[in-house]
Protein backbone atom coordinates (compact mmCIF):
# COMPACT_ATOMS: atom_id res chain seq x y z
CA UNK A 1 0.00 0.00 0.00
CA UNK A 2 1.22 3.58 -0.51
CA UNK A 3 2.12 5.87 2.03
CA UNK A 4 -1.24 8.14 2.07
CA UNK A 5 -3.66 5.75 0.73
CA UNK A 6 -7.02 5.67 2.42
CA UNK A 7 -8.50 2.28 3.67
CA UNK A 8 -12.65 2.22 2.75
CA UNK A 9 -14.37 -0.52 4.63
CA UNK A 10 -16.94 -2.71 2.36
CA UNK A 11 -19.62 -0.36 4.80
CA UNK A 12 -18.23 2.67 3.27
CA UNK A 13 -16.38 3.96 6.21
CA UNK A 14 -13.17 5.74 5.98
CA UNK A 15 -10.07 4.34 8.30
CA UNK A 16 -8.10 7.18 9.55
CA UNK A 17 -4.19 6.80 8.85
CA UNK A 18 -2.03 4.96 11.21
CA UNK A 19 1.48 4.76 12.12
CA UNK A 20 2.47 1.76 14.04
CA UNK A 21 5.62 2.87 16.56
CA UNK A 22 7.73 0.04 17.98
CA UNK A 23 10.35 1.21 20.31
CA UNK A 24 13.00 -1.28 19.94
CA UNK A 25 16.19 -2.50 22.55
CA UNK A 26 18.56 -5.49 21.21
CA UNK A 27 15.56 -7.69 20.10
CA UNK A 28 16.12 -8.23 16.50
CA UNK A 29 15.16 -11.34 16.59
CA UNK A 30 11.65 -10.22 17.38
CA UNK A 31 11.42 -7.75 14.60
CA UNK A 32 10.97 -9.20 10.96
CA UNK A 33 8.36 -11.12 11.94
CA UNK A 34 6.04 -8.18 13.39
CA UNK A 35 6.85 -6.51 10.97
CA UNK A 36 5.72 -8.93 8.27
CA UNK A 37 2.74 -9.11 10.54
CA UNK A 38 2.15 -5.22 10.55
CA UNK A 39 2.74 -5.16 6.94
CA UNK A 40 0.33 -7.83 5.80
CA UNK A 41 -2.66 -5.49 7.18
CA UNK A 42 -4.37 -3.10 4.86
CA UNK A 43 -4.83 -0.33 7.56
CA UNK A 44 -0.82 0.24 8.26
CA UNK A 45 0.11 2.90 6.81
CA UNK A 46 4.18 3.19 7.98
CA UNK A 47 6.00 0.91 10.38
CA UNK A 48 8.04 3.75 12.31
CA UNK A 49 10.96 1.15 14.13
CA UNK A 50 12.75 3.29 16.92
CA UNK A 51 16.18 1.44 17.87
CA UNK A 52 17.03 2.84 20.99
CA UNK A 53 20.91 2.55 20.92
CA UNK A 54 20.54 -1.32 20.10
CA UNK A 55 24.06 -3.42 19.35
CA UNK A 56 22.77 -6.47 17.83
CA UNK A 57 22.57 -4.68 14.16
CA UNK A 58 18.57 -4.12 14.97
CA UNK A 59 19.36 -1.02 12.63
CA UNK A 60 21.12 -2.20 9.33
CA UNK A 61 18.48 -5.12 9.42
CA UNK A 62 15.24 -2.93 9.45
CA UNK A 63 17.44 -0.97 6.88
CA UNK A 64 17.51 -3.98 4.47
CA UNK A 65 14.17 -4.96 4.90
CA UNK A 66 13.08 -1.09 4.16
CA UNK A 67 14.04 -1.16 1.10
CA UNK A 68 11.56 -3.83 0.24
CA UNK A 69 8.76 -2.52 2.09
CA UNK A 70 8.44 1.36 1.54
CA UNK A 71 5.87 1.92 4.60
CA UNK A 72 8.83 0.63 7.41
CA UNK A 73 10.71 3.69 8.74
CA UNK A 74 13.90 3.21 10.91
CA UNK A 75 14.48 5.44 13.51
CA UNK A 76 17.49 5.48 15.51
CA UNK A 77 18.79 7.61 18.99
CA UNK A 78 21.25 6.50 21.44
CA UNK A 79 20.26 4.64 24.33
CA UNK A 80 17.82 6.69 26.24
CA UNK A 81 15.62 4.51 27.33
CA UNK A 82 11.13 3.65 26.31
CA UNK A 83 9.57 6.83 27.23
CA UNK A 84 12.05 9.13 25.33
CA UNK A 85 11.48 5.90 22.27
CA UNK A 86 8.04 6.70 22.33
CA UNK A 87 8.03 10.03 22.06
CA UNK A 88 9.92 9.92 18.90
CA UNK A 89 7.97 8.05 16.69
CA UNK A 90 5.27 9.58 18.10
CA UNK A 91 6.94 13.05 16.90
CA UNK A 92 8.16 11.39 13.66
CA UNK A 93 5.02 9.43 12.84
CA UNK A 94 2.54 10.92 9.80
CA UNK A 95 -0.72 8.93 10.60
CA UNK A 96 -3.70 10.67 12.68
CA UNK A 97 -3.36 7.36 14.82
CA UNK A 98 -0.41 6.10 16.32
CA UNK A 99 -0.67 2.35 17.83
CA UNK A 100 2.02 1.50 19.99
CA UNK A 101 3.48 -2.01 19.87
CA UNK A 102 6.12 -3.23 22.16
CA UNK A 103 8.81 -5.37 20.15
CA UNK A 104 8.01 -8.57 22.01
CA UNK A 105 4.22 -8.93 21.35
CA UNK A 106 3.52 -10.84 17.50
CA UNK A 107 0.16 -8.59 16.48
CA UNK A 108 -3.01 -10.60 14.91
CA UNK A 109 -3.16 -10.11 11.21
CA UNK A 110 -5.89 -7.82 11.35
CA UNK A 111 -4.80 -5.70 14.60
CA UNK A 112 -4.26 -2.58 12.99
CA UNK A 113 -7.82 -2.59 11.56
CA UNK A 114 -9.58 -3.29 14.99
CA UNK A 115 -7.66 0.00 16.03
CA UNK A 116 -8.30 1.90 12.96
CA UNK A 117 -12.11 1.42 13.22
CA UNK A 118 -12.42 2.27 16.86
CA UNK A 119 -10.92 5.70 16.09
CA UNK A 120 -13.20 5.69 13.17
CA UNK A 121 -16.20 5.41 15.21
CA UNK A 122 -14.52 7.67 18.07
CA UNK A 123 -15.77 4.87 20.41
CA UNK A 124 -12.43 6.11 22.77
CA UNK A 125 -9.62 8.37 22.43
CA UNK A 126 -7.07 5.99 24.25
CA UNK A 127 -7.93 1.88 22.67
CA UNK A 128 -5.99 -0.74 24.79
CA UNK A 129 -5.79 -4.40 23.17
CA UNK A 130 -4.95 -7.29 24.68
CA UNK A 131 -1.58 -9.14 25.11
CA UNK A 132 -2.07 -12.45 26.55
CA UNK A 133 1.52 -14.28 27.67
CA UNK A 134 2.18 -17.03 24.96
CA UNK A 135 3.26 -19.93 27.21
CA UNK A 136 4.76 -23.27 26.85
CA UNK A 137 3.00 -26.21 26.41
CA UNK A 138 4.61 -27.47 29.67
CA UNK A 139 6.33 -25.37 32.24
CA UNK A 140 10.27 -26.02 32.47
CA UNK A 141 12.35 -24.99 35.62
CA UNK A 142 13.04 -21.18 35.59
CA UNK A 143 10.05 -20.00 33.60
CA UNK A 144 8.30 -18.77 37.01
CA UNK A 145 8.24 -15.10 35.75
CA UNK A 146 6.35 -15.51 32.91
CA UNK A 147 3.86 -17.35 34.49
CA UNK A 148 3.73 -15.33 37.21
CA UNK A 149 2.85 -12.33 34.43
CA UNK A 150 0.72 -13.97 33.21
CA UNK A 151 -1.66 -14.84 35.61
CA UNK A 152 -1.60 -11.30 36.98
CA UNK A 153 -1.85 -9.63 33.49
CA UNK A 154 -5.47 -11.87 33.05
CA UNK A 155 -6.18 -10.57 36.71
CA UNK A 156 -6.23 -7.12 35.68
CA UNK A 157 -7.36 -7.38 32.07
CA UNK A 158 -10.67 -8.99 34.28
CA UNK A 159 -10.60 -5.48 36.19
CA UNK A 160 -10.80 -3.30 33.62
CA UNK A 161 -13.33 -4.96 32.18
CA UNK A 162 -15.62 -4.94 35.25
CA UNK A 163 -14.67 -1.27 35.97
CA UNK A 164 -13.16 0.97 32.86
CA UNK A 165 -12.76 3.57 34.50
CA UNK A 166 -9.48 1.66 35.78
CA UNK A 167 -8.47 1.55 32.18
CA UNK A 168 -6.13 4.88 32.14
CA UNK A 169 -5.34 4.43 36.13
CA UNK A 170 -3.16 1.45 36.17
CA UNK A 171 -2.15 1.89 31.88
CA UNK A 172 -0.12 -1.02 30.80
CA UNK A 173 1.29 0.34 27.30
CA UNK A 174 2.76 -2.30 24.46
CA UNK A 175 -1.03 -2.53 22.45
CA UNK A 176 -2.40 0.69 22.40
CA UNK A 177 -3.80 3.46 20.09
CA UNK A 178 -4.56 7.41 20.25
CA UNK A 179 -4.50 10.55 18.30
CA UNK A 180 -1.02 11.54 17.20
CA UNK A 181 -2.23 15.08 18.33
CA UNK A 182 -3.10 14.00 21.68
CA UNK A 183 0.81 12.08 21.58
CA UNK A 184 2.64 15.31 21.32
CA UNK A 185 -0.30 17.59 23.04
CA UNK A 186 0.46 15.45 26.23
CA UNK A 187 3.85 13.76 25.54
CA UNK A 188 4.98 10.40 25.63
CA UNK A 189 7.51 11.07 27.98
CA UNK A 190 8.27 12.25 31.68
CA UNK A 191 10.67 12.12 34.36
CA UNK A 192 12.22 10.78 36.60
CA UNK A 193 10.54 7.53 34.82
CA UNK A 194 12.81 7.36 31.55
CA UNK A 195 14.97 4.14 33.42
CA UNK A 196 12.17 2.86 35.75
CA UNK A 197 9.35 1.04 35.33
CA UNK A 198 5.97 2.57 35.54
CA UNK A 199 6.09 4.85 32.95
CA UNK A 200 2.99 3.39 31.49
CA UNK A 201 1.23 4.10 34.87
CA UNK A 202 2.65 7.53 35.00
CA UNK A 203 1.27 8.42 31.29
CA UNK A 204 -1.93 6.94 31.87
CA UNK A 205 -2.62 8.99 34.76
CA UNK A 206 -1.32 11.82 32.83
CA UNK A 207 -3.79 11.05 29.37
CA UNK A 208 -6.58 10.83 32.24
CA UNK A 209 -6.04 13.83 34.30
CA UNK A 210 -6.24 15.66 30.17
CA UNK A 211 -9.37 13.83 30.21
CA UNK A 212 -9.03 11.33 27.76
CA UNK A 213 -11.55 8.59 27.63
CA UNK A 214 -10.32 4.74 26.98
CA UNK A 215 -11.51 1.39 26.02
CA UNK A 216 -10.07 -2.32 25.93
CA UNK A 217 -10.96 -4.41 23.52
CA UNK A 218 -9.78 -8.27 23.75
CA UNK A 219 -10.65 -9.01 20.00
CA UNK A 220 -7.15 -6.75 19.44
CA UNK A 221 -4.68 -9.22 20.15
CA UNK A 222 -1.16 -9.39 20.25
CA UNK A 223 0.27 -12.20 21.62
CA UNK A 224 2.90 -11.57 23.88
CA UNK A 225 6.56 -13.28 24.29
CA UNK A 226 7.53 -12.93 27.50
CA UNK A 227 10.55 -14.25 28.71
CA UNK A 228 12.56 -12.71 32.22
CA UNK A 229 15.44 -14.72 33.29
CA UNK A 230 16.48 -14.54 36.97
CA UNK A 231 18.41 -11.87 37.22
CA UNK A 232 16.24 -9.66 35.37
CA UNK A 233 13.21 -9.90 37.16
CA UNK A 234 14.95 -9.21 40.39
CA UNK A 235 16.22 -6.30 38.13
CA UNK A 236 12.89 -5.34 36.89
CA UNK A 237 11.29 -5.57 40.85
CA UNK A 238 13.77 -3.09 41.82
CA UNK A 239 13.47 -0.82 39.12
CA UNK A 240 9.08 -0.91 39.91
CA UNK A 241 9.88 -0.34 43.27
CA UNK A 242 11.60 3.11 42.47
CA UNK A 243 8.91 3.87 39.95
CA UNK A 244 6.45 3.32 42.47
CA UNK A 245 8.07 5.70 44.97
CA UNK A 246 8.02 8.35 42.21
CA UNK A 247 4.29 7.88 41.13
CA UNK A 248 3.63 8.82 45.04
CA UNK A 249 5.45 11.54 44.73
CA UNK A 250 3.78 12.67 41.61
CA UNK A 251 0.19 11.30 41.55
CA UNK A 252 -2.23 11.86 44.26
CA UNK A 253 -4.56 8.97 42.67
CA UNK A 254 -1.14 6.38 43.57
CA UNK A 255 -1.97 4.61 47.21
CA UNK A 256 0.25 6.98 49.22
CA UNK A 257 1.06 4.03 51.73
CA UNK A 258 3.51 1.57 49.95
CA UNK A 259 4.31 -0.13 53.10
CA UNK A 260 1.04 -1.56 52.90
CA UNK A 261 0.59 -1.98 48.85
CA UNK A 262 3.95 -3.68 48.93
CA UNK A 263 2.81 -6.25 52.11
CA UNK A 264 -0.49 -6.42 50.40
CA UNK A 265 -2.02 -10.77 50.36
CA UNK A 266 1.49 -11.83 51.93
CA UNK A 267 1.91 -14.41 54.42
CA UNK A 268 2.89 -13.63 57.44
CA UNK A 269 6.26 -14.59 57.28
CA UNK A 270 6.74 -12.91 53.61
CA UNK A 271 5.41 -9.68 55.61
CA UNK A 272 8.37 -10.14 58.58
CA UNK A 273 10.85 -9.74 55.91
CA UNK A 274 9.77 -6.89 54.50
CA UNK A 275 10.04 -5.27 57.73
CA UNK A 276 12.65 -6.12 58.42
CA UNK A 277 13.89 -4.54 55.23
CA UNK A 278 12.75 -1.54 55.71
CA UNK A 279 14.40 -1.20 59.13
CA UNK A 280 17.86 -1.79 57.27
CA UNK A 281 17.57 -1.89 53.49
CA UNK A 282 21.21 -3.93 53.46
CA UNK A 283 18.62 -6.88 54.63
CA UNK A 284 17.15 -6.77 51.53
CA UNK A 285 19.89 -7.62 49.71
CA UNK A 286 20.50 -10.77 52.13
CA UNK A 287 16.84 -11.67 51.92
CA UNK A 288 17.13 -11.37 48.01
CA UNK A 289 20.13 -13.37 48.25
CA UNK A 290 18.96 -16.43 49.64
CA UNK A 291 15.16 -16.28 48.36
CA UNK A 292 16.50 -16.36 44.99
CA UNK A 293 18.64 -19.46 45.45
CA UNK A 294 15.30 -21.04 46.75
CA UNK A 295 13.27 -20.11 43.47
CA UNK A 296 16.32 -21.85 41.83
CA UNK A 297 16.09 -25.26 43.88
CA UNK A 298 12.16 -25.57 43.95
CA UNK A 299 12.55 -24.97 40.10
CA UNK A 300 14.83 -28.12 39.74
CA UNK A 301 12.52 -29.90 41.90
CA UNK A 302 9.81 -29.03 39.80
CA UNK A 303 7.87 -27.90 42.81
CA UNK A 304 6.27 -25.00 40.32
CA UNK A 305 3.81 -23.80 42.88
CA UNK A 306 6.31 -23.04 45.64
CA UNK A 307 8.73 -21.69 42.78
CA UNK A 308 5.80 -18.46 41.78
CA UNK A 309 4.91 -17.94 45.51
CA UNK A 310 9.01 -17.58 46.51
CA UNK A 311 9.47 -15.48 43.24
CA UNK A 312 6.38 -13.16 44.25
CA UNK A 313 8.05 -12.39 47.15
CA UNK A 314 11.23 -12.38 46.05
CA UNK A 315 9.33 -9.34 43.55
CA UNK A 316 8.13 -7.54 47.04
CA UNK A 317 11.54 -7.86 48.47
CA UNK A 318 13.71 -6.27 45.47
CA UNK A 319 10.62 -3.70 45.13
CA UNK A 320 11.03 -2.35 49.12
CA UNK A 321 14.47 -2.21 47.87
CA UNK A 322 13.86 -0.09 45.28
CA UNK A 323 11.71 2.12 47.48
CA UNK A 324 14.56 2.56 50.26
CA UNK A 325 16.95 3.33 47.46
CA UNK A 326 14.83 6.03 46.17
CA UNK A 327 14.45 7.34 49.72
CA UNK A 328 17.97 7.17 50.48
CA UNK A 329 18.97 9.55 47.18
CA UNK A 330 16.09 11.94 48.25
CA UNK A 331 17.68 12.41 51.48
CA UNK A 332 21.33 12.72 49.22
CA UNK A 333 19.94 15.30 47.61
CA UNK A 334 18.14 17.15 50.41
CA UNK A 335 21.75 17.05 52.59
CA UNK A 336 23.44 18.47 49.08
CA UNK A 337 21.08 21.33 48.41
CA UNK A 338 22.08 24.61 49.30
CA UNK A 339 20.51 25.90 52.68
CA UNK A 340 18.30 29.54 52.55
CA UNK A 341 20.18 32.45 54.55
């Protein structure tokens, strides 16, 4: 299709244009085939690939395959992490609507479409698909993370559904579509949250307070590849802890008492640590220690119940971490600031 060229449904309705923007770190592998995915529906109008300071060639491959399809656009900028991705092929992008696909979902052939037409009908200004975890026929040793995603992702896909007003309040991005006006009007982008997790929190709470309205709609589907080896997710906990500390400190909506959202359906022993953290963060790296070394064994012993419950606390653990760290460099920069006369 030709960059420009309008999509008429059989019903005579008019598709607005749409860029798809994929913000993309060292995951080449995952690429060609969304994009062949992307490509193969009618409603794309340009692929707009953001490498974020990728080393695994991400860029001279999309490069090559460019040159075969005319609507894929590579973007590149150094390393500077999702938010500041977004917000450049949100800038760069020519469509009216801009879907945003994270570059480890594979779309449904006809994903684009579903989006298209629900700006088409104005049903929302913010569209949220769905992004169900593809998982292995049978669960190996190790694989506790995705599961464990999983089973909360369907948790709170169920939510929004029973109350959509939740919908922009607790945003998770990687299938979703607005106005390209309302992208730059509002920004993709924020800080502190351009290394931490909960950026897609932060900018749904931001698209709601501008009074955007939202849907989610499980017929868009793009199934998601998840995969988060041990290190990373105690990585990733850490990182959500410190974005949680900074959505307090930026959004009244945000449950001002972590203590309590952090020991939140623990056992009563998962709770103890945690306290104990929080009375000397240097625990938490002890507790982290050894509760990771359990995930590990019940893993080999295939015990695959006990493996999610130890890595869900494990998760709680390295988050309180990440809140104490975040505490500890307010109080760093509180000592360093200058004091009034």
């Amino acid at each position: 299709m030709d960059e420009g060229q309008l999509v008429v449904e059989s019903n005579g309705t008019l598709l607005p244009s749409v860029s798809v923007v994929v913000p993309t770190y060292n995951r080449r592998q995952n690429l060609e085939p969304l994009i062949a995915r992307l490509a193969s529906d009618a409603a794309t109008t340009e692929i707009v690939v953001v490498v974020d300071g990728s080393n695994d060639d991400s860029l001279e491959m999309l490069e090559r395959l460019a040159e075969q399809e005319p609507r894929l656009r590579p973007v590149a900028q150094p390393n500077r992490g999702l938010q500041a991705a977004r917000q450049l092929g949100a800038v760069s992008a020519r469509g009216e609507i801009v879907v945003f696909l994270d570059d480890d979902v594979l779309p449904s052939p006809a994903l684009v479409t579903g989006h298209a037409r629900h700006h088409a009908r104005r049903s929302a200004d913010v569209v949220v698909g769905y992004m169900p975890v593809l998982l292995p026929p049978e669960r190996q040793p190790g694989q506790f993370a995705s599961y464990l995603y999983a089973s909360e992702y369907e948790e709170h896909c169920a939510e929004q559904e029973r109350d959509p007003s939740r919908i922009l309040k607790s945003l998770w991005m990687g299938n979703v579509s607005l106005r390209r006006e309302d992208c730059v009007r509002i920004g993709m982008q924020s800080e502190p949250f351009s290394r931490v997790y909960h950026e897609d929190t932060d900018l749904g709470l931001r698209f709601h307070r501008a009074g955007l309205r939202a849907t989610f709609d499980r017929s868009l589907l793009a199934t998601h590849l998840h995969t988060r080896a041990l290190r990373a997710f105690r990585s990733d906990a850490r990182s959500q802890g410190i974005g949680r500390w900074h959505l307090r400190q930026l959004h009244t909506e945000v449950d001002a008492n972590l203590t309590t959202a952090l020991s939140r359906d623990l056992p009563a022993v998962a709770r103890a640590l945690l306290s104990a953290c929080r009375r000397a963060p240097w625990v938490c790296v002890a507790v982290s220690t050894v509760l990771s070394a359990t995930v590990v064994i019940a893993g080999r012993l295939r015990r695959f119940g006990l493996e999610t419950n130890l890595a869900r606390v494990l998760r709680r653990v390295e988050q309180q971490y990440g809140v104490e760290l975040a505490e500890q460099r307010r109080r760093e920069v509180e000592r360093s600031a200058p004091s009034l006369p």
